[in-house]
PDB file of N, CA and C in Angstrom:
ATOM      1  N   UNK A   1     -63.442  52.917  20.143  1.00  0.00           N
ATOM      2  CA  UNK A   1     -64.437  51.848  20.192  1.00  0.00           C
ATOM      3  C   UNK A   1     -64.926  51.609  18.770  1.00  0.00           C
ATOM      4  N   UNK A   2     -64.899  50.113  18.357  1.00  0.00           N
ATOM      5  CA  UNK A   2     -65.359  50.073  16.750  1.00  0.00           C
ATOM      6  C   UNK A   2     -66.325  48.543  17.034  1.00  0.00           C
ATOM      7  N   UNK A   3     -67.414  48.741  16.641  1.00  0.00           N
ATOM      8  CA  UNK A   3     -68.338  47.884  16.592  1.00  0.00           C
ATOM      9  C   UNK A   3     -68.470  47.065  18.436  1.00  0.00           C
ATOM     10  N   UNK A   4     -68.393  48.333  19.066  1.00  0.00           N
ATOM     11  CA  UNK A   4     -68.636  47.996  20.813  1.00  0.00           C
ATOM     12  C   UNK A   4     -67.441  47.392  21.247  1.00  0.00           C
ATOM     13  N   UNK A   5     -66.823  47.788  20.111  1.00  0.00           N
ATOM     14  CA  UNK A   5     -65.127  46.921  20.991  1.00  0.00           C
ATOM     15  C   UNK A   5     -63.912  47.662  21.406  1.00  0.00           C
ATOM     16  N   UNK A   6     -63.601  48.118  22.768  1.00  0.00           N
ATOM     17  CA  UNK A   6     -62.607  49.173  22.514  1.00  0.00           C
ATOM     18  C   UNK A   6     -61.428  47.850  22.192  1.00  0.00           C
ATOM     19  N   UNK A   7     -60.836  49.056  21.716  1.00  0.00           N
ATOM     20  CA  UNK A   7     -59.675  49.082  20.825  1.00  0.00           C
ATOM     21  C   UNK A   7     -58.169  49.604  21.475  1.00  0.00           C
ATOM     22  N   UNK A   8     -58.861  50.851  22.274  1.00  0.00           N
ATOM     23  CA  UNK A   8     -57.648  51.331  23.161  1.00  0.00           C
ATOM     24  C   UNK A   8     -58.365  52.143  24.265  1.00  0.00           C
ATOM     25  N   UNK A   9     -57.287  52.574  24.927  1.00  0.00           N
ATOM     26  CA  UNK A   9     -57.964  53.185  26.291  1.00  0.00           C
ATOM     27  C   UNK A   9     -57.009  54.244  26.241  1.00  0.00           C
ATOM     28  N   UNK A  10     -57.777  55.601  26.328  1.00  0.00           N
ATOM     29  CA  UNK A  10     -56.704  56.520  26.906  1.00  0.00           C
ATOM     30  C   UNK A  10     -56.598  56.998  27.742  1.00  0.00           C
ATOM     31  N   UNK A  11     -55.043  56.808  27.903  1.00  0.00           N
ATOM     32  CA  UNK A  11     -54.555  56.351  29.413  1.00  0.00           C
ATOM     33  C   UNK A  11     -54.304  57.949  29.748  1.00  0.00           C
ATOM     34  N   UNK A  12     -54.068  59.189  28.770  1.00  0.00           N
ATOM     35  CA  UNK A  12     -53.635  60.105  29.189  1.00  0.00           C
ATOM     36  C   UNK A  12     -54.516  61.209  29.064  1.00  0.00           C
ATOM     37  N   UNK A  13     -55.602  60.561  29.013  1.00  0.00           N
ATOM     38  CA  UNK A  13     -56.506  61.684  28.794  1.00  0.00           C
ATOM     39  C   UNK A  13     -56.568  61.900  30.439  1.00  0.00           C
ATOM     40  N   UNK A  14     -57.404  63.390  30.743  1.00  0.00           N
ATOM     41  CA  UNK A  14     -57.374  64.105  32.011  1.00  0.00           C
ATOM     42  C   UNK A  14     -58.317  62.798  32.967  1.00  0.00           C
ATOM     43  N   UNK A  15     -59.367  62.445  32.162  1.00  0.00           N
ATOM     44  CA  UNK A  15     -60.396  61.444  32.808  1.00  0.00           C
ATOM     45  C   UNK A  15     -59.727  60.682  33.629  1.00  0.00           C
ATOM     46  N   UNK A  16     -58.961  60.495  33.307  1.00  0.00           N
ATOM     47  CA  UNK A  16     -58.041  59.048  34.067  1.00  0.00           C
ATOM     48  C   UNK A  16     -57.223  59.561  35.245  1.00  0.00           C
ATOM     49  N   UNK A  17     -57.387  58.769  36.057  1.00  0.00           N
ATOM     50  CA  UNK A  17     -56.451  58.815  37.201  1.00  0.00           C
ATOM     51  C   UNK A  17     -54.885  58.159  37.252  1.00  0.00           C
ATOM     52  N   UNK A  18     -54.645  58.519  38.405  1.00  0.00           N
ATOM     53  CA  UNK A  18     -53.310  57.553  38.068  1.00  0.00           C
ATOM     54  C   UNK A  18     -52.360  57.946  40.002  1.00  0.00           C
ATOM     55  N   UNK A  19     -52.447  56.887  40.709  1.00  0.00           N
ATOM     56  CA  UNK A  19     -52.158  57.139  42.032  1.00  0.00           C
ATOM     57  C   UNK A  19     -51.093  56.638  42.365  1.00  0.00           C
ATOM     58  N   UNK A  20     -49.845  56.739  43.105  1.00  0.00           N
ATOM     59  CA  UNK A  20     -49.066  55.637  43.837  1.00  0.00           C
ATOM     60  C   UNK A  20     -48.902  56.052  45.232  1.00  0.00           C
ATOM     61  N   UNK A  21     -49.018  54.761  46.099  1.00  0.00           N
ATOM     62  CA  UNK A  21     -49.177  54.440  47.277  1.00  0.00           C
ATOM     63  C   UNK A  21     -48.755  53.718  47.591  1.00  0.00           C
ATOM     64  N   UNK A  22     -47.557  53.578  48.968  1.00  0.00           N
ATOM     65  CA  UNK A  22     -46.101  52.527  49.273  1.00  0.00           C
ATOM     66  C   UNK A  22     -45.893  51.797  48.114  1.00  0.00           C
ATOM     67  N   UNK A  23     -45.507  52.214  47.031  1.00  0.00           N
ATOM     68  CA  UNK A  23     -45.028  51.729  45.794  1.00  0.00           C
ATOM     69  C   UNK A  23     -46.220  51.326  45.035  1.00  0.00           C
ATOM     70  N   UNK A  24     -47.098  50.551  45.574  1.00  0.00           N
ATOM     71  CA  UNK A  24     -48.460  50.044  44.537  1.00  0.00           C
ATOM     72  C   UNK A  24     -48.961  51.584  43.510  1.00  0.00           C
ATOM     73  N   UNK A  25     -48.912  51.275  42.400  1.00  0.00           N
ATOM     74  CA  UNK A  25     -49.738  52.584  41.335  1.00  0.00           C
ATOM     75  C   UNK A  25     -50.970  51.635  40.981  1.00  0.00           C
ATOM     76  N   UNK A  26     -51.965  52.635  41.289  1.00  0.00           N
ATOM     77  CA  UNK A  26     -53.455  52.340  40.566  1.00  0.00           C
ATOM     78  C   UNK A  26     -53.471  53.483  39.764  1.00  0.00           C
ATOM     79  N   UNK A  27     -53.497  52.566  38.476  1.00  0.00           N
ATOM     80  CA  UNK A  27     -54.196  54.006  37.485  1.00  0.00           C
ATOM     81  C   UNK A  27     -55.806  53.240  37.010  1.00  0.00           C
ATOM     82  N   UNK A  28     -56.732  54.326  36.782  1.00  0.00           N
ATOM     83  CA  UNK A  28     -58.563  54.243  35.910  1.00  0.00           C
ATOM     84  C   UNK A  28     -58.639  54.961  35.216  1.00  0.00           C
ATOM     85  N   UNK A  29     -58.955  54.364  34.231  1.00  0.00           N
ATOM     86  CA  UNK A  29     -59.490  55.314  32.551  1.00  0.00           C
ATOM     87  C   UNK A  29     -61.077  54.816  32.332  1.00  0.00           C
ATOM     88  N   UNK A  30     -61.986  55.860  32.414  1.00  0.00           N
ATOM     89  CA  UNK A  30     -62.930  55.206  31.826  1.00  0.00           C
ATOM     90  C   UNK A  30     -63.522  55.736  30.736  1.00  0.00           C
ATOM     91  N   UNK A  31     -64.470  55.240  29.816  1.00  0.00           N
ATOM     92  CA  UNK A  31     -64.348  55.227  28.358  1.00  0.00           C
ATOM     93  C   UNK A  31     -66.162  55.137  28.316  1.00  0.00           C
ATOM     94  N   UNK A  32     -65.998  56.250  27.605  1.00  0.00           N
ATOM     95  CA  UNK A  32     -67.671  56.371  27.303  1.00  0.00           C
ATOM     96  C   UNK A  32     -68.305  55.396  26.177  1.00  0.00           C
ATOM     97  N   UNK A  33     -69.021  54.654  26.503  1.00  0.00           N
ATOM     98  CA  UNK A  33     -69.554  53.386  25.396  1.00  0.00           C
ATOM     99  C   UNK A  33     -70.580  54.956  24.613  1.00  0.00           C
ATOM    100  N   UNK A  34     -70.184  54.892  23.707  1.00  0.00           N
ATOM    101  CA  UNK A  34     -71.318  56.107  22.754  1.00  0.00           C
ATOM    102  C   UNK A  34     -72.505  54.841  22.733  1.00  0.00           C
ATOM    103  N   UNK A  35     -72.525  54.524  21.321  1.00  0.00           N
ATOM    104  CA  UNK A  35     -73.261  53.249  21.082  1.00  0.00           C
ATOM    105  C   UNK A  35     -73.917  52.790  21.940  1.00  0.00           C
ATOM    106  N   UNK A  36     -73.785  52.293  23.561  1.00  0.00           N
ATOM    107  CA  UNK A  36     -74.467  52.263  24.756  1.00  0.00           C
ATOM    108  C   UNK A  36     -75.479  52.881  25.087  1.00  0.00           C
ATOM    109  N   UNK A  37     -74.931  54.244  24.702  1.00  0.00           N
ATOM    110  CA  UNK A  37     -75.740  55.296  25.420  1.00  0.00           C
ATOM    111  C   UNK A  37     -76.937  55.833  25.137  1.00  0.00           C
ATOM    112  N   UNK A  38     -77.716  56.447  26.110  1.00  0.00           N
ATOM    113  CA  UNK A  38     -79.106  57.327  25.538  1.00  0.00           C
ATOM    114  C   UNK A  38     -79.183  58.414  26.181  1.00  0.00           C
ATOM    115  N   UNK A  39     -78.338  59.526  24.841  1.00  0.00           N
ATOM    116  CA  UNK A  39     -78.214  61.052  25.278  1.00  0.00           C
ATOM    117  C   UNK A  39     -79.297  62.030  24.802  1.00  0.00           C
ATOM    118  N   UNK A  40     -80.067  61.388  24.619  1.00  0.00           N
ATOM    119  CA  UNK A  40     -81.625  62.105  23.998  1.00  0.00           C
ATOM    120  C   UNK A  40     -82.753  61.170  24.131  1.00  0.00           C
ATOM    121  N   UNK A  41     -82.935  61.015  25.230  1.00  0.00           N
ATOM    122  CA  UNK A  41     -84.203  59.635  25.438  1.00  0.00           C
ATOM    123  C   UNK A  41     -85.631  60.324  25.339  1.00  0.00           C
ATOM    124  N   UNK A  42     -86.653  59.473  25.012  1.00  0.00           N
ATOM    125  CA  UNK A  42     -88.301  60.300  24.855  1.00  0.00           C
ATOM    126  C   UNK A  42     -88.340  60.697  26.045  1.00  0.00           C
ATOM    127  N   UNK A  43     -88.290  60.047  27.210  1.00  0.00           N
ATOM    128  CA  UNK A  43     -88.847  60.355  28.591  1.00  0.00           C
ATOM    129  C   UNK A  43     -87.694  60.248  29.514  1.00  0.00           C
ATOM    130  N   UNK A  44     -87.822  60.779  30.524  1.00  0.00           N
ATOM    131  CA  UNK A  44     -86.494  60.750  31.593  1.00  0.00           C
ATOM    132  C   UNK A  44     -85.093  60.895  31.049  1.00  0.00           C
ATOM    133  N   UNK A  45     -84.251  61.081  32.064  1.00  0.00           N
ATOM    134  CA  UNK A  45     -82.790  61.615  31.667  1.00  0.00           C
ATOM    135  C   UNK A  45     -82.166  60.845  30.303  1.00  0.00           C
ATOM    136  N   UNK A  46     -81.205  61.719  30.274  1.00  0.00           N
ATOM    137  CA  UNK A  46     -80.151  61.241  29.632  1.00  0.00           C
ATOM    138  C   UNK A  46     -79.947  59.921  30.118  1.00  0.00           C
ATOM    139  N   UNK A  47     -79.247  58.615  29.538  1.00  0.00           N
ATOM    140  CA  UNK A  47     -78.194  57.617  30.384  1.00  0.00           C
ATOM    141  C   UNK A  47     -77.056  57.354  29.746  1.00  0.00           C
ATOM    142  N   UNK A  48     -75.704  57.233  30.590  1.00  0.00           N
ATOM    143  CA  UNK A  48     -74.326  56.936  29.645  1.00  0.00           C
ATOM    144  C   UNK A  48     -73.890  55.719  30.253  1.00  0.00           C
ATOM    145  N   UNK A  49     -73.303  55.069  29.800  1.00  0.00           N
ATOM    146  CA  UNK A  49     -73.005  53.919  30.003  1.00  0.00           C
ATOM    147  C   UNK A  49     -70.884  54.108  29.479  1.00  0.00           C
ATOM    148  N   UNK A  50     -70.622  53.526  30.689  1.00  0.00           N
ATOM    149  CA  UNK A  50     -69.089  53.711  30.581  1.00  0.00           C
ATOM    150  C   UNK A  50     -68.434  52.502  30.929  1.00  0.00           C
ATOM    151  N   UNK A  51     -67.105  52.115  30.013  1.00  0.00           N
ATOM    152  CA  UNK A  51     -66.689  50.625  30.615  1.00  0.00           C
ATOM    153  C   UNK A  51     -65.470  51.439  31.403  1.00  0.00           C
ATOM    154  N   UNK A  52     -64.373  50.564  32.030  1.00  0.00           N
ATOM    155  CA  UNK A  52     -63.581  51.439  32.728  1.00  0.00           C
ATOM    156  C   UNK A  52     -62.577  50.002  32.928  1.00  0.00           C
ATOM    157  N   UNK A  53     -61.255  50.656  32.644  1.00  0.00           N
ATOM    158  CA  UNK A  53     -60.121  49.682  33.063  1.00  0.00           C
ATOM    159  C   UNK A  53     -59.440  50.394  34.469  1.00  0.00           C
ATOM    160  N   UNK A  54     -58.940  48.975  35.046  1.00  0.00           N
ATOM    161  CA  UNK A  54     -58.020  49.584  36.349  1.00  0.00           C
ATOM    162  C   UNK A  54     -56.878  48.770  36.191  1.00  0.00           C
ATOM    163  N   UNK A  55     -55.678  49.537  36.211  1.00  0.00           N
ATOM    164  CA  UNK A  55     -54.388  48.599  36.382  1.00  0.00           C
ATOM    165  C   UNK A  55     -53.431  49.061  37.580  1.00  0.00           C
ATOM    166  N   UNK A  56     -53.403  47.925  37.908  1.00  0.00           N
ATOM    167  CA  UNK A  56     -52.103  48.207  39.411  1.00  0.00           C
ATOM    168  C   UNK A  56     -51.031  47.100  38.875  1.00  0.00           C
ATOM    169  N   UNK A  57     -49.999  47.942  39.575  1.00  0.00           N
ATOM    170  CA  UNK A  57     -48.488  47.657  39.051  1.00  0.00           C
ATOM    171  C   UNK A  57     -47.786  47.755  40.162  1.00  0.00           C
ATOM    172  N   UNK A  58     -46.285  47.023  39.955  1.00  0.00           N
ATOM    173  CA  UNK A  58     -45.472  47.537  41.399  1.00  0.00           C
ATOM    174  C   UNK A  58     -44.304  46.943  40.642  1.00  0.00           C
ATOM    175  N   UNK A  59     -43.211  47.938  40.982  1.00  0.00           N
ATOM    176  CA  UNK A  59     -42.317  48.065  40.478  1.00  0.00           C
ATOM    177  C   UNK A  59     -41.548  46.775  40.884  1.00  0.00           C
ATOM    178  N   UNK A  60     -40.560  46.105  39.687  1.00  0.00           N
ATOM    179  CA  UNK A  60     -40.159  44.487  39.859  1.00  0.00           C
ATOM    180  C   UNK A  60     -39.072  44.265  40.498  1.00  0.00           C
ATOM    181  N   UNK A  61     -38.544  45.858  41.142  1.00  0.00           N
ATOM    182  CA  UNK A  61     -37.478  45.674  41.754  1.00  0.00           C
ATOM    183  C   UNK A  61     -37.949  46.147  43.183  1.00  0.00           C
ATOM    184  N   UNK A  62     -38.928  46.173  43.450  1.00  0.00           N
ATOM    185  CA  UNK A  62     -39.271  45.844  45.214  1.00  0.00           C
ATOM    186  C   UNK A  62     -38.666  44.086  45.776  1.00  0.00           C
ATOM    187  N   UNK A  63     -38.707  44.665  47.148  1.00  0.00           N
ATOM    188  CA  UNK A  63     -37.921  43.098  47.424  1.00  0.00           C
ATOM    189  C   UNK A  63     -39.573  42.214  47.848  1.00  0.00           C
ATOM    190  N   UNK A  64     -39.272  40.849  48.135  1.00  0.00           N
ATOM    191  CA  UNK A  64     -39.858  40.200  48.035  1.00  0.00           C
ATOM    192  C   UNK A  64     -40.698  40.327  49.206  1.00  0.00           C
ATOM    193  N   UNK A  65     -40.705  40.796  50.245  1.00  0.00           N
ATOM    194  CA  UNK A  65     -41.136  41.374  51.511  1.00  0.00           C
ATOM    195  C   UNK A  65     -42.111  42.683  50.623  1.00  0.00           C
ATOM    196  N   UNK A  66     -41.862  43.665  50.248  1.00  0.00           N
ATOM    197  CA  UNK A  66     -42.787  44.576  50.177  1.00  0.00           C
ATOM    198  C   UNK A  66     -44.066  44.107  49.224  1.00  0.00           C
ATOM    199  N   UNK A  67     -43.811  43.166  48.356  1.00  0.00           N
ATOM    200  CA  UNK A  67     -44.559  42.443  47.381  1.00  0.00           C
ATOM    201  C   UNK A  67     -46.325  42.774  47.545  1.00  0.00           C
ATOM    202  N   UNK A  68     -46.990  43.199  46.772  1.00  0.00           N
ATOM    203  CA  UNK A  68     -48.453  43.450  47.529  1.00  0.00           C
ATOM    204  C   UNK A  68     -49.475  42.133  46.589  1.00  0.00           C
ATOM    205  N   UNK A  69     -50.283  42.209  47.049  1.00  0.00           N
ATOM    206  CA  UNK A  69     -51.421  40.986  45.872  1.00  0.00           C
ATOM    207  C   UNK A  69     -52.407  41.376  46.080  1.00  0.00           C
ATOM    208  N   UNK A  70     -53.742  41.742  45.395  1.00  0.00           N
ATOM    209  CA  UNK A  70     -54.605  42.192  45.204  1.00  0.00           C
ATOM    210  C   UNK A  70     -56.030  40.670  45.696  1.00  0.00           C
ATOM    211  N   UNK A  71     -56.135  40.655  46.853  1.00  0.00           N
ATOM    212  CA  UNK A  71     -57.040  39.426  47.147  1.00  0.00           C
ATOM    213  C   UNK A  71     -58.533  40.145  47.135  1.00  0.00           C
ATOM    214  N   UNK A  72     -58.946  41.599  47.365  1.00  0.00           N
ATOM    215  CA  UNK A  72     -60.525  41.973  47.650  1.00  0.00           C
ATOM    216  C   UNK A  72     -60.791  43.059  46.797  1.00  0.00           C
ATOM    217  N   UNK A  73     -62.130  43.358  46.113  1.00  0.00           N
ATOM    218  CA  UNK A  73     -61.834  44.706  45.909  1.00  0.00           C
ATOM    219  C   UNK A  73     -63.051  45.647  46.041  1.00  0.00           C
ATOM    220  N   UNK A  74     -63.244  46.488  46.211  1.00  0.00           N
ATOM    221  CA  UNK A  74     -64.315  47.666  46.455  1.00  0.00           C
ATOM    222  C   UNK A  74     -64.456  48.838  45.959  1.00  0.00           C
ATOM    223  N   UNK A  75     -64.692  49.009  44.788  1.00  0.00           N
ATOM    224  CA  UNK A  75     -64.832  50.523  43.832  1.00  0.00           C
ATOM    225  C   UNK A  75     -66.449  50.801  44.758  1.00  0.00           C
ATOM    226  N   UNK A  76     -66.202  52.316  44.592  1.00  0.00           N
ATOM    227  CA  UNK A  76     -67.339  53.147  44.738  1.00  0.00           C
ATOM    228  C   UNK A  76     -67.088  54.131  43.588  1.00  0.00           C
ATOM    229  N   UNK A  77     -68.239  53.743  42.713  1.00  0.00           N
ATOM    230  CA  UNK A  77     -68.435  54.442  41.011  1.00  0.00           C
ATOM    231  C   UNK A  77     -69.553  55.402  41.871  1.00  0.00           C
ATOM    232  N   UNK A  78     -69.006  57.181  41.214  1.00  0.00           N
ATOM    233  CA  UNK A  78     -69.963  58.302  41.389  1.00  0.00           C
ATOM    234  C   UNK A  78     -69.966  58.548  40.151  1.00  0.00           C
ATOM    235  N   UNK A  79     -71.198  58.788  40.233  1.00  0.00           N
ATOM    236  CA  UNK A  79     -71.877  59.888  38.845  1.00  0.00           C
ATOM    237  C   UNK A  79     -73.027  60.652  38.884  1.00  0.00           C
ATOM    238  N   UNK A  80     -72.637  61.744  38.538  1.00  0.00           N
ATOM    239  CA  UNK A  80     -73.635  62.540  39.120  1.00  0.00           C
ATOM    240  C   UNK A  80     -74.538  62.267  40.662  1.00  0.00           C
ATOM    241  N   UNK A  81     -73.848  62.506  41.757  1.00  0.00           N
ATOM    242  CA  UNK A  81     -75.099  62.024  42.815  1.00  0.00           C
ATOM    243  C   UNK A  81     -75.408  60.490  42.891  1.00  0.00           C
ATOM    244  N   UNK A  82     -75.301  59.635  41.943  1.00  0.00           N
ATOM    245  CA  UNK A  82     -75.559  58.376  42.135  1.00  0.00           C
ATOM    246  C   UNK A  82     -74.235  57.831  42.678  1.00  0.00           C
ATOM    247  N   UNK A  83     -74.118  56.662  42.789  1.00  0.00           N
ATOM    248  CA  UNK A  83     -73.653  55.796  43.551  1.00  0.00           C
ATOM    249  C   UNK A  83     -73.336  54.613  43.468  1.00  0.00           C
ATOM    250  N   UNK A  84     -72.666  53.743  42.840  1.00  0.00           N
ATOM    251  CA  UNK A  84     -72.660  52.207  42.779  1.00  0.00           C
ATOM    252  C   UNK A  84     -71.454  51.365  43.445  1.00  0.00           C
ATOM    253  N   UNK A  85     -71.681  50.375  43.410  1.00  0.00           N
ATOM    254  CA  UNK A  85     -70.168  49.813  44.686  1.00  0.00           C
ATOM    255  C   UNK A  85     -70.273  48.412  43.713  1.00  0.00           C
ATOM    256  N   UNK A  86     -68.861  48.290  43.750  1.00  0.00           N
ATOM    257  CA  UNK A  86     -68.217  47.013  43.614  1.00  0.00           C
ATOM    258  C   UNK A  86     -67.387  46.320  44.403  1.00  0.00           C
ATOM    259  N   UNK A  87     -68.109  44.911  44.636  1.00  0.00           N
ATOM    260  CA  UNK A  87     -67.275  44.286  45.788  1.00  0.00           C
ATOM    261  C   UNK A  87     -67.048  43.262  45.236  1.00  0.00           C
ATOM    262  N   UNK A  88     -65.551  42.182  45.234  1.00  0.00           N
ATOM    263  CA  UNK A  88     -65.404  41.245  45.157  1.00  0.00           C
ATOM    264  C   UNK A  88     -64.328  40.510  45.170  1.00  0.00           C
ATOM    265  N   UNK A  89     -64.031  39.538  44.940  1.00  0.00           N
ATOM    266  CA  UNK A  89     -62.612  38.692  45.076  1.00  0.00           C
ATOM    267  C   UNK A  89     -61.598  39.800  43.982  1.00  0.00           C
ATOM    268  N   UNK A  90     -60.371  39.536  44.060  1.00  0.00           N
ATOM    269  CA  UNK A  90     -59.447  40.340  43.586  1.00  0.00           C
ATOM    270  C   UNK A  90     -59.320  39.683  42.157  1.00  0.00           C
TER     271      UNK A  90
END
């Protein structure tokens, strides 16, 4: 990250996932915004702030029948005990 801009994502660090399921692979890397963050605040916790890429892929030699498309989507982000959900068009 250089001036709040990542630059790259690493894809192989342990953080990251990486799944396949009837051919669809979801891999997530997420990436700690430093700069974002407040890891020494006057009052109350810590807070980190993380951006996070998701990429799904499917291999180009599936036939045209197995083909998948991504129309909805629904993350449930944990951290620590908390909880956040993402819902929306694909």
């Amino acid at each position: 990250v250089v001036d709040g801009r990542v630059l790259g994502w690493p894809w192989g660090s342990p953080a990251c996932s990486d799944c396949t399921t009837e051919g669809v692979r979801v891999r997530a890397c997420p990436l700690l915004m430093v700069a974002d963050s407040n890891h020494a605040p006057v009052s109350g916790p810590p807070r980190y702030f993380y951006a996070y890429r998701i990429r799904i892929s499917m291999s180009a030699d599936e036939p045209e029948s197995r083909r998948a498309r991504l129309t909805m989507r629904h993350w449930v982000i944990e951290d620590g005990g908390r909880q956040d959900v993402v819902d929306g068009p694909g």
